[in-house]
N, C-alpha and C. Protein backbone atom coordinates (compact mmCIF):
# COMPACT_ATOMS: atom_id res chain seq x y z
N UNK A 1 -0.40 6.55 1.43
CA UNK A 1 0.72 5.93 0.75
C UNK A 1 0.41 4.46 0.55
N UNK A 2 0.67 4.05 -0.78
CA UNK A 2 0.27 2.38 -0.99
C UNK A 2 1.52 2.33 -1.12
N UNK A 3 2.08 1.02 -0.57
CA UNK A 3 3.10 0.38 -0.61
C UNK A 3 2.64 -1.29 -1.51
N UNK A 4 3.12 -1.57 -2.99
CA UNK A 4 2.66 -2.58 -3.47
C UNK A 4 3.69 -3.14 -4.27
N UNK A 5 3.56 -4.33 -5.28
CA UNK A 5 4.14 -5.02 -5.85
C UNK A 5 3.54 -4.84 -7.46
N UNK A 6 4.08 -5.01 -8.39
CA UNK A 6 3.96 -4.52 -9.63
C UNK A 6 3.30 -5.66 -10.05
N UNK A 7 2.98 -6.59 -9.16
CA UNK A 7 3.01 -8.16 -10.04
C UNK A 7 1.73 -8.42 -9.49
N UNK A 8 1.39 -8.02 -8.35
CA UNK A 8 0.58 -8.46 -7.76
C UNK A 8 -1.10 -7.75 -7.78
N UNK A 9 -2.11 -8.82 -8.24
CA UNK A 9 -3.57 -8.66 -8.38
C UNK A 9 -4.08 -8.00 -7.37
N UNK A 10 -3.84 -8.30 -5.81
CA UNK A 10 -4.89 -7.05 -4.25
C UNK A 10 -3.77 -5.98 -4.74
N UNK A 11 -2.59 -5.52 -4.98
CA UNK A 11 -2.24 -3.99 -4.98
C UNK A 11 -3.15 -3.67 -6.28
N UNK A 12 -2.97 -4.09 -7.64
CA UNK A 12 -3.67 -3.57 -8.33
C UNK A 12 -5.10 -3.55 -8.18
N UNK A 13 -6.41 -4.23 -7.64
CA UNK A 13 -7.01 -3.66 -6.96
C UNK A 13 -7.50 -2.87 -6.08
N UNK A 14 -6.08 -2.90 -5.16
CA UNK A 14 -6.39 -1.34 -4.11
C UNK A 14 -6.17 -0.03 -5.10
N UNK A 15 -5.12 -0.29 -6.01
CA UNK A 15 -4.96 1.26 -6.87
C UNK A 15 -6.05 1.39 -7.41
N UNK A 16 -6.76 0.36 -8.02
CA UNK A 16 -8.30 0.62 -9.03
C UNK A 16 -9.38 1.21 -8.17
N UNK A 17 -9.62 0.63 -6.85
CA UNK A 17 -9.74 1.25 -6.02
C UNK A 17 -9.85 3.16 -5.46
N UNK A 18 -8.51 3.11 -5.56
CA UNK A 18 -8.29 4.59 -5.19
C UNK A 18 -8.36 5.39 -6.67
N UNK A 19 -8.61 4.77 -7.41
CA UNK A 19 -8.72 5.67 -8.48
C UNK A 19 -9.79 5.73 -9.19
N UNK A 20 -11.01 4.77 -8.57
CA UNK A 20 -12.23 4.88 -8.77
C UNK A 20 -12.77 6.14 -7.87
N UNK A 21 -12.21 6.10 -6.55
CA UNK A 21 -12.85 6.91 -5.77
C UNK A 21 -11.68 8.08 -5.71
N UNK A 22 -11.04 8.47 -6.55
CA UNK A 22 -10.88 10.13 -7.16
C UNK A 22 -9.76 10.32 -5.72
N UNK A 23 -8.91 9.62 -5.06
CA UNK A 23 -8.43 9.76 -3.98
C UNK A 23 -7.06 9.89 -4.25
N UNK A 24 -6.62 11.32 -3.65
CA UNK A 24 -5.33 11.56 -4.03
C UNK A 24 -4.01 10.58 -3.38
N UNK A 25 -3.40 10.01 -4.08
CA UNK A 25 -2.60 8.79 -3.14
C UNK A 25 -1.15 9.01 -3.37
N UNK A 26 0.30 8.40 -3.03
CA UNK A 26 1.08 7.89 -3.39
C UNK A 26 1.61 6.76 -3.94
N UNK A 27 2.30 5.83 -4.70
CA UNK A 27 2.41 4.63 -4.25
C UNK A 27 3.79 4.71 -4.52
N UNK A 28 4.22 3.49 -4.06
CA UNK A 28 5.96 2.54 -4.30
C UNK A 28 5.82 1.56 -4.47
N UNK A 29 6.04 1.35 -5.93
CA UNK A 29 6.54 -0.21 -6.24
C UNK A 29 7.97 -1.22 -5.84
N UNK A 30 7.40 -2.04 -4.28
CA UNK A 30 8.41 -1.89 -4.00
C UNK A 30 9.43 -2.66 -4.65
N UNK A 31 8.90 -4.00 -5.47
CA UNK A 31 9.68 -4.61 -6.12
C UNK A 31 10.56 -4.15 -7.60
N UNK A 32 10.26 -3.08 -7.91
CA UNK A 32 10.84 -1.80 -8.67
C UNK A 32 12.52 -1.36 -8.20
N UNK A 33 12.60 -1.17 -7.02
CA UNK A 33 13.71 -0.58 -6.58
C UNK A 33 14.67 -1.35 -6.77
N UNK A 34 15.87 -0.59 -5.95
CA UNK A 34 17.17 -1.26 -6.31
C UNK A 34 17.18 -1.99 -4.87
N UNK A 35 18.35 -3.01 -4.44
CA UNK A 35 18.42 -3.89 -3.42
C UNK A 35 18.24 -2.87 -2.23
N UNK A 36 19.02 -1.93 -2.13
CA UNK A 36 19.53 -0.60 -0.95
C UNK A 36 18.29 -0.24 -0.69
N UNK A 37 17.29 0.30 -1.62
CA UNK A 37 16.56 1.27 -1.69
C UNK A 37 15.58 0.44 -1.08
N UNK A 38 15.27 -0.84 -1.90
CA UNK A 38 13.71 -2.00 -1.43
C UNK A 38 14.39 -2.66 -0.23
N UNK A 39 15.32 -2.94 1.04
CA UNK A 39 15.52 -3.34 1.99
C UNK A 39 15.66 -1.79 3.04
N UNK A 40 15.68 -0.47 2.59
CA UNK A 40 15.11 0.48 3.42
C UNK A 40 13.41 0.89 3.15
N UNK A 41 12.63 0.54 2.59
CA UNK A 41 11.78 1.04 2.17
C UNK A 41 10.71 -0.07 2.86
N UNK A 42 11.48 -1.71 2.99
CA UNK A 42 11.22 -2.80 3.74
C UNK A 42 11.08 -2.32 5.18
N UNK A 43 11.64 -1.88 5.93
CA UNK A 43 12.18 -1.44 7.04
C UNK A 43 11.38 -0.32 7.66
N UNK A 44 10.53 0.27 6.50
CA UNK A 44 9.48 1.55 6.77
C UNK A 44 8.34 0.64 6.99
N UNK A 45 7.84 -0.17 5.83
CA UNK A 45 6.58 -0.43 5.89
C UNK A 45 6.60 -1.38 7.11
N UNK A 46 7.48 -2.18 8.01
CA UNK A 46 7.46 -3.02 8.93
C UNK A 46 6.96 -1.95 10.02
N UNK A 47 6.86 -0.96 9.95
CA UNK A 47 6.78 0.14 10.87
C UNK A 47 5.23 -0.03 11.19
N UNK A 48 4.33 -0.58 10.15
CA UNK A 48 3.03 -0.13 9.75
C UNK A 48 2.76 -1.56 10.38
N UNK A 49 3.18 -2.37 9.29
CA UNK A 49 2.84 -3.85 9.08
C UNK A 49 3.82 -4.65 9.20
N UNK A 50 4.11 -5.33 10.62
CA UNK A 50 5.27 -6.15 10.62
C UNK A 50 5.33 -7.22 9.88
N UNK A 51 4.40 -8.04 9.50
CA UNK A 51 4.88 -9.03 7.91
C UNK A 51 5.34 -8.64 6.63
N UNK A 52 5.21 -7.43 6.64
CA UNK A 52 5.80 -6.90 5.83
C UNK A 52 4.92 -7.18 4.27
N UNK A 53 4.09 -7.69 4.28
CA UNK A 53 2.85 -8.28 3.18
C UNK A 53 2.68 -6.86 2.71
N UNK A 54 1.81 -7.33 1.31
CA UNK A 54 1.42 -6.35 0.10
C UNK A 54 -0.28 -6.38 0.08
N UNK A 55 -0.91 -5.54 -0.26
CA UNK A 55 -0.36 -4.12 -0.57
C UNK A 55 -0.86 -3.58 0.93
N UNK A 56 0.01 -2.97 1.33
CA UNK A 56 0.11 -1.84 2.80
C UNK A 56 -0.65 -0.57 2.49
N UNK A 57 -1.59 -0.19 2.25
CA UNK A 57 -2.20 0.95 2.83
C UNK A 57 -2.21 2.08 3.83
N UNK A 58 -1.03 3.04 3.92
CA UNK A 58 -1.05 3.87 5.35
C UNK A 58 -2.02 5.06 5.13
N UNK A 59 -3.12 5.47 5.59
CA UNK A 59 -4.00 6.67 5.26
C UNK A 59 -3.41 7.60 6.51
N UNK A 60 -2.98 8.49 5.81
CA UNK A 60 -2.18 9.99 7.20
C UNK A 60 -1.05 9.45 8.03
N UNK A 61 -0.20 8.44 8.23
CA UNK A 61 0.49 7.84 8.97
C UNK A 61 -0.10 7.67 9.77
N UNK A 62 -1.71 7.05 9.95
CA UNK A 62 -2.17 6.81 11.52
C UNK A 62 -3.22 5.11 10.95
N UNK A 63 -3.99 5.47 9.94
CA UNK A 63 -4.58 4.91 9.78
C UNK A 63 -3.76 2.99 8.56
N UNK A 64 -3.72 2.18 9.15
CA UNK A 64 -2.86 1.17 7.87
C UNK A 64 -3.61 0.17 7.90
N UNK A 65 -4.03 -0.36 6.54
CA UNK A 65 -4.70 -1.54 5.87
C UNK A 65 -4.04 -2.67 4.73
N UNK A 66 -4.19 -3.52 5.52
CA UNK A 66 -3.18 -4.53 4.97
C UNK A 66 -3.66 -5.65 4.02
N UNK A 67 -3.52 -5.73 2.82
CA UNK A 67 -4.50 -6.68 1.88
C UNK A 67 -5.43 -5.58 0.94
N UNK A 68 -6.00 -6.43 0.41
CA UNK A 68 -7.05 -5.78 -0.34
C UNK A 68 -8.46 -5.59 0.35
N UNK A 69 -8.35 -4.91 0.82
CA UNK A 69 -9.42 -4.84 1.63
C UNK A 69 -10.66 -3.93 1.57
N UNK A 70 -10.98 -4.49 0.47
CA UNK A 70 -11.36 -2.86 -0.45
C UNK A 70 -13.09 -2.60 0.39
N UNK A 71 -13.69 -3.13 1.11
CA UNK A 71 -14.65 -2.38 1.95
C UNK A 71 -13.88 -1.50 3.02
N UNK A 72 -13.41 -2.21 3.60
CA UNK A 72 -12.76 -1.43 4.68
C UNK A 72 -11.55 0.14 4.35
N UNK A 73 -11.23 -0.30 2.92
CA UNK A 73 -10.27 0.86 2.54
C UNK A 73 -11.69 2.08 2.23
N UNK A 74 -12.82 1.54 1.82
CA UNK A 74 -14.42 2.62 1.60
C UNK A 74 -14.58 3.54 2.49
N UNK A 75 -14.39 2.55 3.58
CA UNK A 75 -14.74 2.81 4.74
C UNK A 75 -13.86 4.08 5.53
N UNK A 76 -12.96 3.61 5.46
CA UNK A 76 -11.27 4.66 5.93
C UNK A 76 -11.41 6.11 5.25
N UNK A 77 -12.13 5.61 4.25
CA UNK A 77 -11.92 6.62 3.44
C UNK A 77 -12.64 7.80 3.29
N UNK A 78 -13.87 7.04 4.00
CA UNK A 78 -15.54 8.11 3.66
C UNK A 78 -16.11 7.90 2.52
């Protein structure tokens, strides 16, 4: 699950990313939502990443990468 911002250059790199390497993903734009929806959806990703920063990366709910971190997302990934 990517958790990202519509605006922002590291989420759209992590998606280019996952879609270079053919990797089945989710995402949420979280700045998309409505107030209700993006202050519960806030409240998840703090779960992962307590700054709550973009773009959040959770691989299986075990594995979470925070930033663009695009060796290390290679890496996670195989």
């Amino acid at each position: 699950m990517l958790y990202a911002l519509s605006t922002c250059i590291h989420c759209k790199q992590t998606r280019n990313l996952l879609d270079e390497l053919h990797v089945a993903y989710d995402y949420l734009y979280v700045d998309k939502l409505n107030k209700e929806d993006m202050n519960s959806v806030l409240m998840d990703i703090e779960k992962f990443n307590p700054r709550g920063s973009f773009p959040t990366l959770v691989i299986n709910n075990s594995k979470v990468i925070v930033g663009s971190r695009l060796d290390e997302i290679k890496e996670a990934l195989g």
